[in-house]
N, C-alpha and C. Protein backbone atom coordinates (compact mmCIF):
# COMPACT_ATOMS: atom_id res chain seq x y z
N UNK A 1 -1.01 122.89 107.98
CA UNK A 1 -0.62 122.36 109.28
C UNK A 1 -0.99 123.37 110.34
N UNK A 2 -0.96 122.82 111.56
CA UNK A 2 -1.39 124.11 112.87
C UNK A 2 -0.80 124.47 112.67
N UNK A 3 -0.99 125.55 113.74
CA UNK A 3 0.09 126.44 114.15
C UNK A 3 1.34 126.48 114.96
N UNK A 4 2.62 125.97 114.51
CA UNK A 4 3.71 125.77 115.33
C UNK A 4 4.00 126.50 116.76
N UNK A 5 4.98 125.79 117.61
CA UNK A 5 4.81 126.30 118.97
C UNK A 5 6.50 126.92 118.46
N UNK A 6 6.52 128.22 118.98
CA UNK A 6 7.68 128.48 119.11
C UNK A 6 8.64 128.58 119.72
N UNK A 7 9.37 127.32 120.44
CA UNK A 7 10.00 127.13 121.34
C UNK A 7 11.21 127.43 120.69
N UNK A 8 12.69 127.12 121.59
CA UNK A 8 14.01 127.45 121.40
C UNK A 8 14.64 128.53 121.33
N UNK A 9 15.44 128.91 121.07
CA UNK A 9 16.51 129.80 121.04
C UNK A 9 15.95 130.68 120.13
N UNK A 10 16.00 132.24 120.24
CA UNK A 10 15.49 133.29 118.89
C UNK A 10 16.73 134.25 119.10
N UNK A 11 17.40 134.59 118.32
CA UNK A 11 18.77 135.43 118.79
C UNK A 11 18.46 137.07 118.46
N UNK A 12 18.06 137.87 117.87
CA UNK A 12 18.04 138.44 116.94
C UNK A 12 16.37 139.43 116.92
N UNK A 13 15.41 138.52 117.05
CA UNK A 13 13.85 138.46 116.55
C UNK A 13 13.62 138.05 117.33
N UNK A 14 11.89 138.20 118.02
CA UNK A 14 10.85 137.54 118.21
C UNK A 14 9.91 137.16 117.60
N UNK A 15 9.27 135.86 117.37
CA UNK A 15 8.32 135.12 116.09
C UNK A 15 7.59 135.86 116.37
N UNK A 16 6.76 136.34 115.43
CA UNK A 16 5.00 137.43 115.30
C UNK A 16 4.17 136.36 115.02
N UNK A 17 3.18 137.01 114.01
CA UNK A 17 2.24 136.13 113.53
C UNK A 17 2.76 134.96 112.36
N UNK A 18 1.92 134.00 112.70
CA UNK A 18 2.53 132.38 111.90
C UNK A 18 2.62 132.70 110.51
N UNK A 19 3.37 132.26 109.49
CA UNK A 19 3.09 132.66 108.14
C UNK A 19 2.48 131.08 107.48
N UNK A 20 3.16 130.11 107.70
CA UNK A 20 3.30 129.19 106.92
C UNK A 20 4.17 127.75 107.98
N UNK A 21 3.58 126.63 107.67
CA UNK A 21 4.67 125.18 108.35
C UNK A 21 3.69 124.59 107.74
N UNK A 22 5.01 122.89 108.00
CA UNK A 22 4.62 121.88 106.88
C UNK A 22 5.59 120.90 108.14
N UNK A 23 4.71 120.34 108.30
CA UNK A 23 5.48 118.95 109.20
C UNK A 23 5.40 117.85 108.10
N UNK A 24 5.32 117.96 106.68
CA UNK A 24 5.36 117.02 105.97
C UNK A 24 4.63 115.32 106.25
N UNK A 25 3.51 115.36 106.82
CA UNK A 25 2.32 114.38 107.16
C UNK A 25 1.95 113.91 106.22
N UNK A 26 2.16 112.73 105.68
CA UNK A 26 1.28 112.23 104.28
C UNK A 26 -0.33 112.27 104.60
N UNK A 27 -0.75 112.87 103.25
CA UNK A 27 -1.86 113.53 103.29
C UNK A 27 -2.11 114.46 103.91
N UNK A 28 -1.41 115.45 103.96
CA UNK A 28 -1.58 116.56 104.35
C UNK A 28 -0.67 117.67 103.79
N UNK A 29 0.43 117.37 103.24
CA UNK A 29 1.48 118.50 102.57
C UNK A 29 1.07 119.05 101.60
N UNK A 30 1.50 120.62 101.82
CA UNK A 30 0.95 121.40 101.35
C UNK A 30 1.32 121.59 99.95
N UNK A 31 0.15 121.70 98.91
CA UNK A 31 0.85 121.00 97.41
C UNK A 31 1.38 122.68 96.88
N UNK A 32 1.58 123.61 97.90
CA UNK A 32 2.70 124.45 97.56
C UNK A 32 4.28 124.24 96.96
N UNK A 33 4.28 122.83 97.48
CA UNK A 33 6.16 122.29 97.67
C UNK A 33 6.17 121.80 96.02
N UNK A 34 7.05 122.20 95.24
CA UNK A 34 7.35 121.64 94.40
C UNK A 34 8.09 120.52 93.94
N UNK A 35 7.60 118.90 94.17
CA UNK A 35 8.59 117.84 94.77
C UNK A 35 8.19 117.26 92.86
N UNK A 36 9.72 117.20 92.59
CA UNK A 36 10.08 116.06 91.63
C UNK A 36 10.86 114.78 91.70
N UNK A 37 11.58 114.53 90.97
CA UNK A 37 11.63 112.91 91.43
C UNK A 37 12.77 112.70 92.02
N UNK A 38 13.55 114.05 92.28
CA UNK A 38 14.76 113.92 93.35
C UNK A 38 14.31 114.41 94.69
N UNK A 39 12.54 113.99 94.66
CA UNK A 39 12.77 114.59 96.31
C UNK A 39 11.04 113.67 96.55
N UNK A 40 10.81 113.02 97.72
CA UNK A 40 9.56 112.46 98.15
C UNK A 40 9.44 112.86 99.96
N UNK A 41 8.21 112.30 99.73
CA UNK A 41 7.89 112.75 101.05
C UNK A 41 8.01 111.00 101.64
N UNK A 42 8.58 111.06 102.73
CA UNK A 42 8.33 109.07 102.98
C UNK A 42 8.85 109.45 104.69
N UNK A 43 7.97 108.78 105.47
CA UNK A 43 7.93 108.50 106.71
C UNK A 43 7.95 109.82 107.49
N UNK A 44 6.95 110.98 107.24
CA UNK A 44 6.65 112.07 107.54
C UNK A 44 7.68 113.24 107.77
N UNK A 45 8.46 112.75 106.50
CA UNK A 45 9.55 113.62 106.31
C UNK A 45 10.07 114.25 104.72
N UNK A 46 10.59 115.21 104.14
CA UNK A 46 10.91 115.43 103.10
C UNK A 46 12.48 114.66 102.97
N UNK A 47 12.36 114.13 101.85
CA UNK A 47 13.91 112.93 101.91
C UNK A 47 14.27 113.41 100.38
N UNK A 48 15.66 113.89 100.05
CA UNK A 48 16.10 113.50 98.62
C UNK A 48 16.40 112.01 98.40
N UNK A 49 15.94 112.10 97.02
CA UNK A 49 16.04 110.70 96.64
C UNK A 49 17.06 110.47 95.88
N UNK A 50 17.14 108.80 95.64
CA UNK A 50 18.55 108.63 94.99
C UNK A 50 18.16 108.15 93.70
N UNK A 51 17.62 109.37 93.05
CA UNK A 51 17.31 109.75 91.80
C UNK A 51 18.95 110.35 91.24
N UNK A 52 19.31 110.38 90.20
CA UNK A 52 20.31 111.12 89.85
C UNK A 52 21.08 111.09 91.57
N UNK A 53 21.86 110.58 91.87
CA UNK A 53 22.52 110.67 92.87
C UNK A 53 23.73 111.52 92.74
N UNK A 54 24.36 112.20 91.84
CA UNK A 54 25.54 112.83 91.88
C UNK A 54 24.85 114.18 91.67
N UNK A 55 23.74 114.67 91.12
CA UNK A 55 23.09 115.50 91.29
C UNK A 55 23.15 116.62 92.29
N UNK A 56 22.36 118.10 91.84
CA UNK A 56 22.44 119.11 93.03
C UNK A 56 20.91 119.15 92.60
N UNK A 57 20.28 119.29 93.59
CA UNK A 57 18.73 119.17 93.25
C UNK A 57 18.43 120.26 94.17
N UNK A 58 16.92 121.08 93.56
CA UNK A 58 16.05 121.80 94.46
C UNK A 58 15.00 121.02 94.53
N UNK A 59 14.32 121.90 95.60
CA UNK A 59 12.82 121.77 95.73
C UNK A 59 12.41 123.10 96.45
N UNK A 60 11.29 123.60 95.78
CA UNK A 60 10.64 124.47 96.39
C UNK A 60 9.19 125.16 96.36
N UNK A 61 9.37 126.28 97.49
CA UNK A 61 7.80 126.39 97.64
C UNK A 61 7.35 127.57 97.13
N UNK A 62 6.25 126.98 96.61
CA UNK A 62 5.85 127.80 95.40
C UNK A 62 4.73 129.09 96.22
N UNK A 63 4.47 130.20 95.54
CA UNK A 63 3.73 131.42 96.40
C UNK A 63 4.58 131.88 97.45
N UNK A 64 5.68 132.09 97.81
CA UNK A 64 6.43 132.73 98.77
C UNK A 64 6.32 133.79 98.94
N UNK A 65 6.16 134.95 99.91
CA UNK A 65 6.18 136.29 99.73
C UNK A 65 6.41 136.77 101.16
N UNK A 66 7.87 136.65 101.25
CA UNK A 66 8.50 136.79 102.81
C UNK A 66 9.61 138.00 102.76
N UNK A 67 9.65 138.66 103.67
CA UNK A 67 10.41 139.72 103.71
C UNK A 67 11.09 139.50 105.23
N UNK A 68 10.18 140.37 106.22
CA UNK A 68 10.74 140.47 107.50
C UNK A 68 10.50 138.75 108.05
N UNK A 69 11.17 137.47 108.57
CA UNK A 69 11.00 136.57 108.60
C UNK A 69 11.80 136.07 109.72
N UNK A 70 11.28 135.02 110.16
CA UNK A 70 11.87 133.56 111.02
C UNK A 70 11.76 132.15 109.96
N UNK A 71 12.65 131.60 109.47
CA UNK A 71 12.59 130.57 109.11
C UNK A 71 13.46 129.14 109.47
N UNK A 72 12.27 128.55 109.96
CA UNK A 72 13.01 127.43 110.65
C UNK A 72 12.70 126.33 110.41
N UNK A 73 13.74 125.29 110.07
CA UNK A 73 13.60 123.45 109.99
C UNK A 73 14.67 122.60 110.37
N UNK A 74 14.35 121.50 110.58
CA UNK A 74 14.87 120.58 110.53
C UNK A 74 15.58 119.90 109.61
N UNK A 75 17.12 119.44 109.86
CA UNK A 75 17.39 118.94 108.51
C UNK A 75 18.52 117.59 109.42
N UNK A 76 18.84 116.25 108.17
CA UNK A 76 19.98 116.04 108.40
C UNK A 76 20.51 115.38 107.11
N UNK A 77 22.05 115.05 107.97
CA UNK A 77 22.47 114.53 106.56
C UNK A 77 22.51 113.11 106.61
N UNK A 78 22.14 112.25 105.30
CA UNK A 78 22.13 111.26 105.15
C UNK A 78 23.15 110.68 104.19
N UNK A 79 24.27 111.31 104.02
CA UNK A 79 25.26 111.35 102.51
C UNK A 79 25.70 112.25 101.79
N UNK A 80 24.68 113.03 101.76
CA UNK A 80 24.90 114.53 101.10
C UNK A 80 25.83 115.43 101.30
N UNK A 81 26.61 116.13 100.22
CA UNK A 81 27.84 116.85 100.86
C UNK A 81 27.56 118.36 101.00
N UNK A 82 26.02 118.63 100.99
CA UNK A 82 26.20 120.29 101.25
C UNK A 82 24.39 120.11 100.74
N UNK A 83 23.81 121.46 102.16
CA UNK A 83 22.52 121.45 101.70
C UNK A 83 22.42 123.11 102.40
N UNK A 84 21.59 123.38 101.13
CA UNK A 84 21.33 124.89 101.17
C UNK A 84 19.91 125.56 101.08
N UNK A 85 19.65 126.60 102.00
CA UNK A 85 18.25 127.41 101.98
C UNK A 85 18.78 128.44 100.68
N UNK A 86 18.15 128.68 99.69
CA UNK A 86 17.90 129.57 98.88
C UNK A 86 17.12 130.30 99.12
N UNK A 87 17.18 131.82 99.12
CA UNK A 87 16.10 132.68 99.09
C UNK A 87 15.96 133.62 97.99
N UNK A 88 14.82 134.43 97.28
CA UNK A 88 15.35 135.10 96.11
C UNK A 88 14.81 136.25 96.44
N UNK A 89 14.60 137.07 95.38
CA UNK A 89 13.85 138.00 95.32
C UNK A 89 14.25 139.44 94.58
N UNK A 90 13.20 139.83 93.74
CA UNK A 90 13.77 141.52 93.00
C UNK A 90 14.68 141.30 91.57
N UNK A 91 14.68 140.24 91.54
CA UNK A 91 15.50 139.97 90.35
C UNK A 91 16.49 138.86 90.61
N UNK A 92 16.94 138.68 91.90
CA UNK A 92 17.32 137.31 91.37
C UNK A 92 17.34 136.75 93.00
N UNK A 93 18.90 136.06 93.17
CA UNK A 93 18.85 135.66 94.84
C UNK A 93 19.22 136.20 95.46
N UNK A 94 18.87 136.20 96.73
CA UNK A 94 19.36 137.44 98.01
C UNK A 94 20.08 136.74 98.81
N UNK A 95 19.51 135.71 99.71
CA UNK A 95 20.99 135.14 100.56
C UNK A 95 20.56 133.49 100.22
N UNK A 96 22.08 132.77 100.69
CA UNK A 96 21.97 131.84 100.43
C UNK A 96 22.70 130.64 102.21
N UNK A 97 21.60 129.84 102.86
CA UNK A 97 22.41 129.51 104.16
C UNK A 97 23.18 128.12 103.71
N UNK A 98 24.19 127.84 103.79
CA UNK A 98 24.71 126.40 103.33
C UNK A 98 25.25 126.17 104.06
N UNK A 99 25.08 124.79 104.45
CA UNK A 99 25.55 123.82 105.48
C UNK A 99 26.51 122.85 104.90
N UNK A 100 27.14 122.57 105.77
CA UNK A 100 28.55 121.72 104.98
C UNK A 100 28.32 120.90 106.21
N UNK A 101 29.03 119.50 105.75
CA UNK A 101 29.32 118.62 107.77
C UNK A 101 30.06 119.27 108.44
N UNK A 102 30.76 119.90 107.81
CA UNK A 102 31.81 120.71 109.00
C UNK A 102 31.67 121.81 109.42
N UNK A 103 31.03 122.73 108.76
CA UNK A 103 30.43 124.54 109.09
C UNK A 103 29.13 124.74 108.49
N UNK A 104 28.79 125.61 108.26
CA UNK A 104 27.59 126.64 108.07
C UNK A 104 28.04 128.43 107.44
N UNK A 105 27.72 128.78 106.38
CA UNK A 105 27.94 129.93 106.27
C UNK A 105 26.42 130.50 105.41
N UNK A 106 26.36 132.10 105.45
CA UNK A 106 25.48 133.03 104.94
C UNK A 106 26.17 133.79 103.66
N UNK A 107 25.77 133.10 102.44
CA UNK A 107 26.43 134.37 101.52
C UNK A 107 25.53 135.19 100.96
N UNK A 108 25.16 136.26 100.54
CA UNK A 108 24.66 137.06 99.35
C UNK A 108 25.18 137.14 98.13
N UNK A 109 24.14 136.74 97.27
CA UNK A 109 24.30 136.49 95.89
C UNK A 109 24.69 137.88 94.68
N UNK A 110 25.17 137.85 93.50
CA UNK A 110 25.11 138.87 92.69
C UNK A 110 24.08 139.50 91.94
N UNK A 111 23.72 140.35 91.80
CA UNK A 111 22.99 141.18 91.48
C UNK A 111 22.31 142.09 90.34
N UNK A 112 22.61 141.40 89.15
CA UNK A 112 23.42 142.31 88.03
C UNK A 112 24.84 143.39 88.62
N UNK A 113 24.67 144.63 88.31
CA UNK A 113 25.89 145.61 88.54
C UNK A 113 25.50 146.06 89.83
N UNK A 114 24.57 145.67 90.48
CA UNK A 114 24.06 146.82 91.67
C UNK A 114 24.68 145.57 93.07
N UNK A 115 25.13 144.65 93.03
CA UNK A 115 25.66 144.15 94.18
C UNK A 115 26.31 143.04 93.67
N UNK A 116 27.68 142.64 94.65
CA UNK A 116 28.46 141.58 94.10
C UNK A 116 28.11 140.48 95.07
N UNK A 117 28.67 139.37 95.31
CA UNK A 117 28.81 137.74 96.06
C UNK A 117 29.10 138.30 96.79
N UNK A 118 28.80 138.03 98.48
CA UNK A 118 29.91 138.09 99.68
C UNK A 118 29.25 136.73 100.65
N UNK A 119 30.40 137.09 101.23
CA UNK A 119 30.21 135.69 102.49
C UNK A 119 30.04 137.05 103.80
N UNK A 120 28.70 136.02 104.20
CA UNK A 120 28.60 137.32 105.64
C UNK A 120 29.44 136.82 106.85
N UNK A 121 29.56 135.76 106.71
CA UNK A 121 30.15 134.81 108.10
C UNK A 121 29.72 133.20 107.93
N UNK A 122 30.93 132.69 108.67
CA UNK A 122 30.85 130.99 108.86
C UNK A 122 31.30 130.79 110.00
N UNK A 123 30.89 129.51 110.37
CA UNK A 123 30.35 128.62 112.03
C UNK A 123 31.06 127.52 111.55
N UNK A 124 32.17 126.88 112.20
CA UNK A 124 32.56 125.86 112.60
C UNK A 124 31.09 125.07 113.09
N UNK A 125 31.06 123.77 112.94
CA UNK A 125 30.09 122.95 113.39
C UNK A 125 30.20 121.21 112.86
N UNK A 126 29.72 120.36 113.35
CA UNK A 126 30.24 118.87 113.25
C UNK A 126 29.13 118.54 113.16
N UNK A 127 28.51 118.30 111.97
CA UNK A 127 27.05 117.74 111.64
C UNK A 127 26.95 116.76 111.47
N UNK A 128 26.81 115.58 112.55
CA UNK A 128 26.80 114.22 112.58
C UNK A 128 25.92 113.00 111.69
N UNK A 129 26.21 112.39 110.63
CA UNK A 129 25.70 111.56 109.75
C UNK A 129 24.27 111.15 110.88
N UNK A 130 23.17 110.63 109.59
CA UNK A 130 21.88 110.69 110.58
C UNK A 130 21.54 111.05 111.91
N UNK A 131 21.96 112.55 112.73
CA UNK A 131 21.45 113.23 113.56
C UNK A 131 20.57 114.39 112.84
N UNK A 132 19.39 114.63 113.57
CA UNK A 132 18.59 115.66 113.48
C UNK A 132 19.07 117.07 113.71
N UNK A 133 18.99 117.81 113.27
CA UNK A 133 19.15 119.19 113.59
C UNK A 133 18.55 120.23 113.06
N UNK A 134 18.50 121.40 113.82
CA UNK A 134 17.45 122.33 113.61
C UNK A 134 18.64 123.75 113.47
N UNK A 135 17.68 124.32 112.20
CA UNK A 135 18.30 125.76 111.77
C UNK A 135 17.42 126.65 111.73
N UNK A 136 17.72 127.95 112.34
CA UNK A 136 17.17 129.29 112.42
C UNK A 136 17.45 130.46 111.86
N UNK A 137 16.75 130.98 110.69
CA UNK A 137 17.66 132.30 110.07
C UNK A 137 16.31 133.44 109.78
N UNK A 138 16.83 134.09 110.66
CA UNK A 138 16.36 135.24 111.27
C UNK A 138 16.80 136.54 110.04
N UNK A 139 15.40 136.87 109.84
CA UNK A 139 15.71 138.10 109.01
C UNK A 139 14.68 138.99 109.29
N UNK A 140 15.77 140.40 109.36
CA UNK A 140 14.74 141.95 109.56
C UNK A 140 15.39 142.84 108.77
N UNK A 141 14.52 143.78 107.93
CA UNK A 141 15.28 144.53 107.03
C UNK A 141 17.01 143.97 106.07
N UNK A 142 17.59 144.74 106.92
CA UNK A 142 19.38 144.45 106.12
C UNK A 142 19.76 143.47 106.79
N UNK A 143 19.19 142.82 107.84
CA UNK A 143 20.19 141.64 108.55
C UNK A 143 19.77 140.21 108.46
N UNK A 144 20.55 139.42 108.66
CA UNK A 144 20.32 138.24 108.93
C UNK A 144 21.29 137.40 110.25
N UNK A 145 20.55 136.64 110.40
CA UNK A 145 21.15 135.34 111.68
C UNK A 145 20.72 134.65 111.53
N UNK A 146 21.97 133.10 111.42
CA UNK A 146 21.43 132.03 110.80
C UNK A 146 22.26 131.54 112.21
N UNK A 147 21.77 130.48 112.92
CA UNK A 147 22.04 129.46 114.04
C UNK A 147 21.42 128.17 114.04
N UNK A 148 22.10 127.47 115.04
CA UNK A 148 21.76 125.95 115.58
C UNK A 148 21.70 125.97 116.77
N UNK A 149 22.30 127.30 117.52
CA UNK A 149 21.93 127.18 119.05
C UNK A 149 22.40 128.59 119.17
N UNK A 150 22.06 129.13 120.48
CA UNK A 150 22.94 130.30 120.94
C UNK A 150 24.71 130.65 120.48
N UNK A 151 24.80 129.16 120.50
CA UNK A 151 26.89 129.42 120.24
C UNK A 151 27.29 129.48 119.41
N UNK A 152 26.36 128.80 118.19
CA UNK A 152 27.34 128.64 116.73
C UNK A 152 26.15 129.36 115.86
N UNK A 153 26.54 130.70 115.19
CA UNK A 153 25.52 131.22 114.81
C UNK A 153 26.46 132.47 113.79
N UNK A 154 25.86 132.77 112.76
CA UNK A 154 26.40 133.47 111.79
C UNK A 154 25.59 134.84 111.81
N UNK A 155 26.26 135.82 111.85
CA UNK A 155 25.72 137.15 111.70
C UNK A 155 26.00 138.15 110.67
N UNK A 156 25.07 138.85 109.71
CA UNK A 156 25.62 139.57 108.74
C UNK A 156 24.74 141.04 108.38
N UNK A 157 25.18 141.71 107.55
CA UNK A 157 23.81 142.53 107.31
C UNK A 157 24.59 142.78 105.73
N UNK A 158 23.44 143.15 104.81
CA UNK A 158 23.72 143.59 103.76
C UNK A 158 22.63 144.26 102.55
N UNK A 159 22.38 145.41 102.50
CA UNK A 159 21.29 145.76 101.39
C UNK A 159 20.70 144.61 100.51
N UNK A 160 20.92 144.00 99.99
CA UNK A 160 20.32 142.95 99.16
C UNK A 160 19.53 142.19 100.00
N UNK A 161 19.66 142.34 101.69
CA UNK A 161 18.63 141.53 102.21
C UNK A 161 17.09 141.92 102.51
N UNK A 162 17.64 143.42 102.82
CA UNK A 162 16.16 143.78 102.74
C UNK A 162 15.09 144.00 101.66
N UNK A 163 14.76 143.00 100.98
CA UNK A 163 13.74 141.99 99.79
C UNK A 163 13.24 141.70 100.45
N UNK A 164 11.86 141.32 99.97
CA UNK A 164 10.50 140.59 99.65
C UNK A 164 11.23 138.98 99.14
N UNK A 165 11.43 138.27 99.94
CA UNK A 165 11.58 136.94 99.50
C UNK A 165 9.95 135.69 98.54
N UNK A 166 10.56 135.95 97.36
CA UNK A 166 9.44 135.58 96.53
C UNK A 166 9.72 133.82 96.30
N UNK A 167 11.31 133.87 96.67
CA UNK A 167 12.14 132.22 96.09
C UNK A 167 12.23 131.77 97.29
N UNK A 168 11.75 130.63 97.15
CA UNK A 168 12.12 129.75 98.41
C UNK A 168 12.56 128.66 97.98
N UNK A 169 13.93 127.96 98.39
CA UNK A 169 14.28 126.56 97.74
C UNK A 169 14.89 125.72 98.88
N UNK A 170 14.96 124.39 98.89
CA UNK A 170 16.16 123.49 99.76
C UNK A 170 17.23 123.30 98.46
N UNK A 171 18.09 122.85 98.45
CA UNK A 171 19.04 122.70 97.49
C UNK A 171 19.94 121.38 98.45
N UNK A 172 20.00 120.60 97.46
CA UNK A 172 20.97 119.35 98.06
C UNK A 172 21.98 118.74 97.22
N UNK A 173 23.30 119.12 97.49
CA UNK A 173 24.17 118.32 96.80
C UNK A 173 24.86 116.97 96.70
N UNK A 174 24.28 116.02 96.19
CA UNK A 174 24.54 114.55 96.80
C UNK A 174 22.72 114.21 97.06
N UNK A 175 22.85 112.13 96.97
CA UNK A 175 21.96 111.88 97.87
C UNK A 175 21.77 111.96 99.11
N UNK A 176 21.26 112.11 99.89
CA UNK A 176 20.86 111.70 101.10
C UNK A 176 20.69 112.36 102.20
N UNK A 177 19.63 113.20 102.23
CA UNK A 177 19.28 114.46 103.26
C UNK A 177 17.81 114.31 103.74
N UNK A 178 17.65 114.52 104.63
CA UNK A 178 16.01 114.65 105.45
C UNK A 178 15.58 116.15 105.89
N UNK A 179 14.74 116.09 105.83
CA UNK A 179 14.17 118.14 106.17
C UNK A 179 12.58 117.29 106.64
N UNK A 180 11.93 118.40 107.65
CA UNK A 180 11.26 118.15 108.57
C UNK A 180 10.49 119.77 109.42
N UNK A 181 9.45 119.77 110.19
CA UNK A 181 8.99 120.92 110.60
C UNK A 181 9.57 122.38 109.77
N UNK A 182 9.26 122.37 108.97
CA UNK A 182 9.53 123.75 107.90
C UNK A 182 8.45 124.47 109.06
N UNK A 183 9.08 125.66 109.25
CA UNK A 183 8.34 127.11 110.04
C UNK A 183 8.28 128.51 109.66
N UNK A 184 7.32 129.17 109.27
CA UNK A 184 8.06 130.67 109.17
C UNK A 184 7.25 131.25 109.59
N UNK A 185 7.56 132.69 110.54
CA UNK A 185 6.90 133.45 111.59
C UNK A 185 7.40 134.86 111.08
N UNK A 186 6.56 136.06 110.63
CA UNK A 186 6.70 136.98 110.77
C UNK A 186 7.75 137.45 112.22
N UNK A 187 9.15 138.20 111.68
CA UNK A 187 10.23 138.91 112.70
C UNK A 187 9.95 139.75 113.31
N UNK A 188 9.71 139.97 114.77
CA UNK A 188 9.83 141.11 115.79
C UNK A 188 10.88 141.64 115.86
N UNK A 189 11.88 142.30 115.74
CA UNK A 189 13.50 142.71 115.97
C UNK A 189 13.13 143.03 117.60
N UNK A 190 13.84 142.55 118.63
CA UNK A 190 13.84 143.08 119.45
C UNK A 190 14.16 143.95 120.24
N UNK A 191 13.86 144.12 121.34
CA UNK A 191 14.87 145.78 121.69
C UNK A 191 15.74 145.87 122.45
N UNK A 192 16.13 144.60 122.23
CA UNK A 192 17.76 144.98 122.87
C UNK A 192 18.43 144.49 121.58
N UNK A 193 18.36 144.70 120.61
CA UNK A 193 19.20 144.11 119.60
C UNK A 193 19.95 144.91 119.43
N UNK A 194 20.30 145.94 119.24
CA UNK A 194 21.08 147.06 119.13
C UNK A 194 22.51 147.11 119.88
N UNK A 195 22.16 146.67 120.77
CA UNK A 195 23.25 146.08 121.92
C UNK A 195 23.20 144.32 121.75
N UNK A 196 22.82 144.15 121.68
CA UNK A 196 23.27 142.51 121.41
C UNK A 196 24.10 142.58 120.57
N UNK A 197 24.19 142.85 118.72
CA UNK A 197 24.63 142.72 117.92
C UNK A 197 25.92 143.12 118.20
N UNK A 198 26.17 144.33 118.97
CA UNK A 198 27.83 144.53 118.98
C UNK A 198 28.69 143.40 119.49
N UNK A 199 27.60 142.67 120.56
CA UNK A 199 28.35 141.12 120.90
C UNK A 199 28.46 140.25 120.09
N UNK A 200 27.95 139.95 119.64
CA UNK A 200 27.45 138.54 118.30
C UNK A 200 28.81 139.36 117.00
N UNK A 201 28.74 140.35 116.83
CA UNK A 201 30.07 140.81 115.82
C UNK A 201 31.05 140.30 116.41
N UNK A 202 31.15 140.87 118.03
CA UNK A 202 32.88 140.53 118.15
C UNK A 202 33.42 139.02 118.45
N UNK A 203 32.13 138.84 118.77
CA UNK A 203 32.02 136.98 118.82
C UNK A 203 32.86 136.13 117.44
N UNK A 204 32.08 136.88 116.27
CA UNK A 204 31.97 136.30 115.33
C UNK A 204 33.45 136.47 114.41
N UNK A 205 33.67 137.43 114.67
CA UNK A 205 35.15 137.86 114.52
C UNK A 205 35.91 137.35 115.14
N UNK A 206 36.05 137.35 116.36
CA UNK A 206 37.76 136.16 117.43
C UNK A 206 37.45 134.82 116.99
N UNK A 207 36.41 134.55 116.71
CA UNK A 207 37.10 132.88 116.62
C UNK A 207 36.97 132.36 115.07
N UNK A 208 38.20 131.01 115.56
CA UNK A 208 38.66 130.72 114.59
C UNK A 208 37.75 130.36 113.21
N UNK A 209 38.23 130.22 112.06
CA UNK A 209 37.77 130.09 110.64
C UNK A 209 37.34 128.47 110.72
């Protein structure tokens, strides 16, 4: 696919050079995506199918090799009770973004003995049955930021993030989810981040669970 325009909100990062997008165009998707029969491409969109419907299904893209990153798409829900970005890398997974209808949180995964599970932070949010929406998770070295806009946005940092992301997955629990403009842009950290972040912590801390 071209080269995406990088409009919207960047909290964290500025997009660098393009890595990779997939507006999912029949005849044109990139046969990187690993689609089985819980997932098709239909009306220029990636759709789980109601294959195994009680199912938790992946799909993913195969050759990944992302470290410092912007990754951004489109998703909504069509039924589904929880849909998740997987990322891996070094031995197993590094963070994981999951969306619920009602919030959004960032966890990091276990490690063998060298790191345990944590939750970096969760976002209240009201993810409206067939509305579109767009997610942004921003990674440089140890940090991450995962958002939907300037206001509702999760902030974390943790050694296990700074990996070489080799795993890339969607994960959907339930039928009925849509994903759309997949993006990823090499991360600029910018230079006021240093001072931003002390805001976005205390943000993320006063309000409610």
């Amino acid at each position: 696919a071209g080269e995406p325009v990088a409009r919207g909100h960047f909290l964290m990062c500025k997009p660098g050079t393009h890595v990779f997008s997939e507006t999912f165009t029949p005849g044109s998707v990139s046969d990187r995506w690993g689609i089985r029969a819980h997932y098709e491409i239909e009306g220029g969109m990636l759709k789980r199918t109601r294959h195994e419907p009680e199912a938790t299904a992946r799909t993913f893209l195969k050759g990944a090799a992302f470290h410092n990153v912007i990754i951004r798409f489109d998703f909504r829900f069509d039924g589904a009770s929880e849909i998740r970005l997987m990322t891996g890398g070094g031995g197993g997974y590094n963070t994981v973004t999951q969306i619920s209808p009602r919030h959004f949180q960032v966890n990091t995964a276990k490690r063998n003995n060298e790191f345990s599970p944590s939750m970096q932070g969760e976002c209240a949010f009201h993810f409206k049955e067939g509305k579109w929406y767009t997610m942004t998770v921003e990674f440089h070295d140890d940090e991450v930021l995962a958002h939907v806009d300037k206001d509702h946005f999760v902030v974390g940092r943790h050694p296990i993030i700074n990996t070489e992301r080799t795993y890339l997955a969607f994960q959907v629990s339930g039928s009925g989810a849509a994903f759309d403009n997949f993006s990823v842009w090499q991360s600029v950290l910018r230079d006021d981040w240093q001072k931003r972040r002390t805001g976005f912590l205390i943000l993320q801390a006063a309000r409610s669970p």
